[in-house]
Structure formats: C-alpha cells, structure tokens
Protein backbone atom coordinates (compact mmCIF):
# COMPACT_ATOMS: atom_id res chain seq x y z
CA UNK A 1 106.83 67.19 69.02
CA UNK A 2 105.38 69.97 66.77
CA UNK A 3 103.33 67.60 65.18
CA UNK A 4 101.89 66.45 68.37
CA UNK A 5 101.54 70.14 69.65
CA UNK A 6 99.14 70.40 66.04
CA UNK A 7 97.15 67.48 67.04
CA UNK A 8 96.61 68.42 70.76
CA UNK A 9 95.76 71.82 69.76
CA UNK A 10 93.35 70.22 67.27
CA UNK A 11 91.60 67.76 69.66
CA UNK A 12 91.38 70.42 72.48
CA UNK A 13 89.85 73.47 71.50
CA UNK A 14 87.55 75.03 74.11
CA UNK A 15 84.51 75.02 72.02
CA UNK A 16 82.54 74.20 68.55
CA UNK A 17 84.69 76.23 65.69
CA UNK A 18 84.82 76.42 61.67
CA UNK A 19 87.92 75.39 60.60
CA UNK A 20 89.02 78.65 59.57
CA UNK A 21 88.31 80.04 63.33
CA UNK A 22 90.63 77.46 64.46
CA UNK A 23 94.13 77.52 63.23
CA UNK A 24 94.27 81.34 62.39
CA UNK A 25 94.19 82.82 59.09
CA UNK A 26 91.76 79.94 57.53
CA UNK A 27 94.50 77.49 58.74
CA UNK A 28 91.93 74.75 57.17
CA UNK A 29 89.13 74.56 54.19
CA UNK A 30 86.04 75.84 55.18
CA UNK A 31 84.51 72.76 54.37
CA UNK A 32 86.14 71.01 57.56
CA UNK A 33 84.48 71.05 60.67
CA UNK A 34 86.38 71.02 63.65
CA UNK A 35 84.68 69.73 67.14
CA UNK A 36 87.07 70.72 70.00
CA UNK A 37 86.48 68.48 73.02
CA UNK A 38 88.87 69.26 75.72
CA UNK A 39 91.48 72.64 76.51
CA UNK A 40 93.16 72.50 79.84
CA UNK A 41 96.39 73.79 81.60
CA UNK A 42 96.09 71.41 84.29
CA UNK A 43 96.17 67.36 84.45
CA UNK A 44 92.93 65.25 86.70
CA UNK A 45 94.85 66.31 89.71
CA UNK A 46 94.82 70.38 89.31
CA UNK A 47 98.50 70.17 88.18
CA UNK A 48 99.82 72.39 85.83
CA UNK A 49 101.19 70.18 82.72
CA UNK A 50 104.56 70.39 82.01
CA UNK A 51 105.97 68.71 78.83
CA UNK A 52 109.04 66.77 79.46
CA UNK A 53 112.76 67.15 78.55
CA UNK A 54 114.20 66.14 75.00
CA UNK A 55 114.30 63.37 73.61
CA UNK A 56 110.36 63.33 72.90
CA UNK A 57 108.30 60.43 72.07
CA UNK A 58 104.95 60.71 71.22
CA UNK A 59 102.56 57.39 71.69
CA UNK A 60 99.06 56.80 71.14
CA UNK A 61 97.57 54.05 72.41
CA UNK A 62 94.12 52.17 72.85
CA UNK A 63 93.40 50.98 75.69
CA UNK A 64 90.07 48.02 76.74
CA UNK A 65 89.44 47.68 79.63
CA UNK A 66 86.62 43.97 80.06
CA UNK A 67 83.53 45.01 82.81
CA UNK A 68 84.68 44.66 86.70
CA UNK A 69 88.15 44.70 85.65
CA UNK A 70 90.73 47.38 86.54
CA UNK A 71 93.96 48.78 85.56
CA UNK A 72 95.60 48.43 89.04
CA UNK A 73 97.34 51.25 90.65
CA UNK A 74 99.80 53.00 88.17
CA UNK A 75 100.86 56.80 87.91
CA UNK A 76 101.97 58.38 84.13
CA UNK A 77 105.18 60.42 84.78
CA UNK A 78 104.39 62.50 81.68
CA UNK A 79 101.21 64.04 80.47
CA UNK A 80 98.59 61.44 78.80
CA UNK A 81 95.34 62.51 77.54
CA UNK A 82 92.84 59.95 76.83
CA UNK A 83 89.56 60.06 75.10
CA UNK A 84 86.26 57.48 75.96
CA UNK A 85 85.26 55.76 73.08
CA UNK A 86 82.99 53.77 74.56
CA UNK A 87 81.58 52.21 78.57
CA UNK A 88 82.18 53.76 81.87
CA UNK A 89 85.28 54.69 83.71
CA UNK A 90 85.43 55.38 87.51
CA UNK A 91 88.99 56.67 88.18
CA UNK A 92 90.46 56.65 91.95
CA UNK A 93 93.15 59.21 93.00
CA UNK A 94 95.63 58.31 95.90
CA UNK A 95 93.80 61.21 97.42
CA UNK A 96 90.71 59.35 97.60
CA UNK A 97 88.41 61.46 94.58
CA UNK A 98 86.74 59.92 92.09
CA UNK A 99 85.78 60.85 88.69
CA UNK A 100 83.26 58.37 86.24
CA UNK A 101 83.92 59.41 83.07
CA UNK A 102 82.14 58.33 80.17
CA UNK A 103 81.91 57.38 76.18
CA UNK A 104 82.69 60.68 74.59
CA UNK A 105 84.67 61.78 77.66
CA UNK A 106 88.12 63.61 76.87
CA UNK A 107 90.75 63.93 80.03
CA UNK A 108 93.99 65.01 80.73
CA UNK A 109 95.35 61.99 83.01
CA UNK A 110 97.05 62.72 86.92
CA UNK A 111 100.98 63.08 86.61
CA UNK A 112 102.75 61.70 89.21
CA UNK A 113 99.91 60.75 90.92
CA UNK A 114 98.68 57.22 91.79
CA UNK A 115 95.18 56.56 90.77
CA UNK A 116 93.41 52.73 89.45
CA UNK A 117 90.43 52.84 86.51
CA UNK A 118 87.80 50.80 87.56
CA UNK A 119 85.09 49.27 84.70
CA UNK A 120 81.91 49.69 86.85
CA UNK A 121 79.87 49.18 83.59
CA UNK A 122 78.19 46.38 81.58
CA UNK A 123 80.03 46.48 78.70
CA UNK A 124 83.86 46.72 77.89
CA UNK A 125 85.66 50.18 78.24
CA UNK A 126 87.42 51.49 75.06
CA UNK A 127 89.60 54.41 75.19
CA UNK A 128 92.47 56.15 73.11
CA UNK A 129 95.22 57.10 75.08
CA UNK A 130 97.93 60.01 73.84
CA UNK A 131 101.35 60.41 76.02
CA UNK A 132 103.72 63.04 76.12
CA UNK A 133 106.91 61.16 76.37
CA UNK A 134 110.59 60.55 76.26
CA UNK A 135 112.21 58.33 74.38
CA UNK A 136 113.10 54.92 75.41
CA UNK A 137 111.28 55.71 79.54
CA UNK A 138 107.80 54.59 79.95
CA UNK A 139 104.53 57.25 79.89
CA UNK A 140 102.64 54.27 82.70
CA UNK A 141 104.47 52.71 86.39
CA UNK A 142 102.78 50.25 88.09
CA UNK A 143 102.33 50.73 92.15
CA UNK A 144 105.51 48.41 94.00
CA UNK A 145 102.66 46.78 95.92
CA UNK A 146 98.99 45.27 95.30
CA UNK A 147 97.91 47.41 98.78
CA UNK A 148 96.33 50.52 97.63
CA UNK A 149 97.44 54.18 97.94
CA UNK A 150 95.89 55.55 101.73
C-alpha cells in the first residue's frame, strides 16, 4: 500500500513541480520532471475518500471503451482513479449530473455511487484505471437490473 500511496502522491500533485519540489528534500534528480495532474480529498461525488480495511490490493487497469458503447450501470466500492488517454467520456451519476471528461483528463471515480460511462465520441475511449482495493473483493459491481438509477 505504501508503494501505491508513492505513486498516487506522484500522479496527483496540485501543480507543475521540479522533482526536487516534490518529494521533499530533492526526493528525485533534478533532471526529472514531474507533471502533477490531479490532488483531491474527495471522489466525482464530493465524498471524502476513505482507503479501505487490510488486506490491500492494489490494481491498475486499462480500460476501452468502442464509440456509442457504455459501461452499464456499476458503482466501485473502493476508491479508483482513472486517467483519459484518449476519446470522450460522458459519465452519469444516479443523481442525474454529468461530467464529459476528456483525453488527458485525470478523476477520482464516485464510491458507492451508481453512475454508467457513455462513449459519445468518434473514436474509441482509452483510459487507465487505478483501484484502491482489498484482496480477493472486487474494486467494480454491476447494477442488479438493466433499468437505470432514478
């Protein structure tokens, strides 16, 4: 989990830093650049993110995603943060808000809340997908039903 905690920390800094800014007493060679692109207490939905009880599992995923398809409704009952590699994204909470999110695009996903990615683009959607886990439960549950969320 530490190691995960380094990489997080790495890929969410709030903005453009030296490496020697970013890790605390030149924690890295000057010669590396570091280019933050996402820090945030809170998940899509405003929720604080909690990590979840021992045993941890870390998984990284990537995640395409063909034009007009979607994922179908499915909640993460961990943290996930995903970066857009490439297309379009429009995400639908159970609440009814939408986000589009875009290539180059870093998020912290909704825990605990239903929501279905939508490619409303021409090309496919490409993302990398990190989860806070535990061990041996899943970081994704798919909706009991095909009817959506209110």
């Amino acid at each position: 989990m530490r190691h995960f905690t380094c990489l997080l920390f790495l890929c969410l800094l709030p903005l453009s830093v030296h490496a020697e800014d970013a890790g605390g007493d030149h924690a890295y060679s000057k010669t590396i650049t570091i280019t933050p692109l996402m820090k945030t207490k809170v998940d899509a939905d405003g929720k604080p993110i909690v990590w979840p009880e021992a045993p941890a599992e870390v998984s990284a995923v990537r995640v395409e995603i063909p034009p007009g398809a979607e994922t179908g409704w499915h909640k993460h009952p961990v943290p996930c943060f995903a970066y857009v590699l490439e297309g379009e994204l429009t995400v639908r909470l159970e609440s009814g808000t939408t986000k589009l999110l875009k290539a180059g695009d870093a998020f912290a996903e909704a825990v605990n809340v239903m929501h279905n990615g939508t490619n409303t683009g021409k090309v496919p959607v490409k993302l990398v997908m990190f989860a806070a886990g535990q061990a041996d439960k899943p970081y994704a549950e798919k909706q009991a039903t095909d009817t959506k969320p209110r």
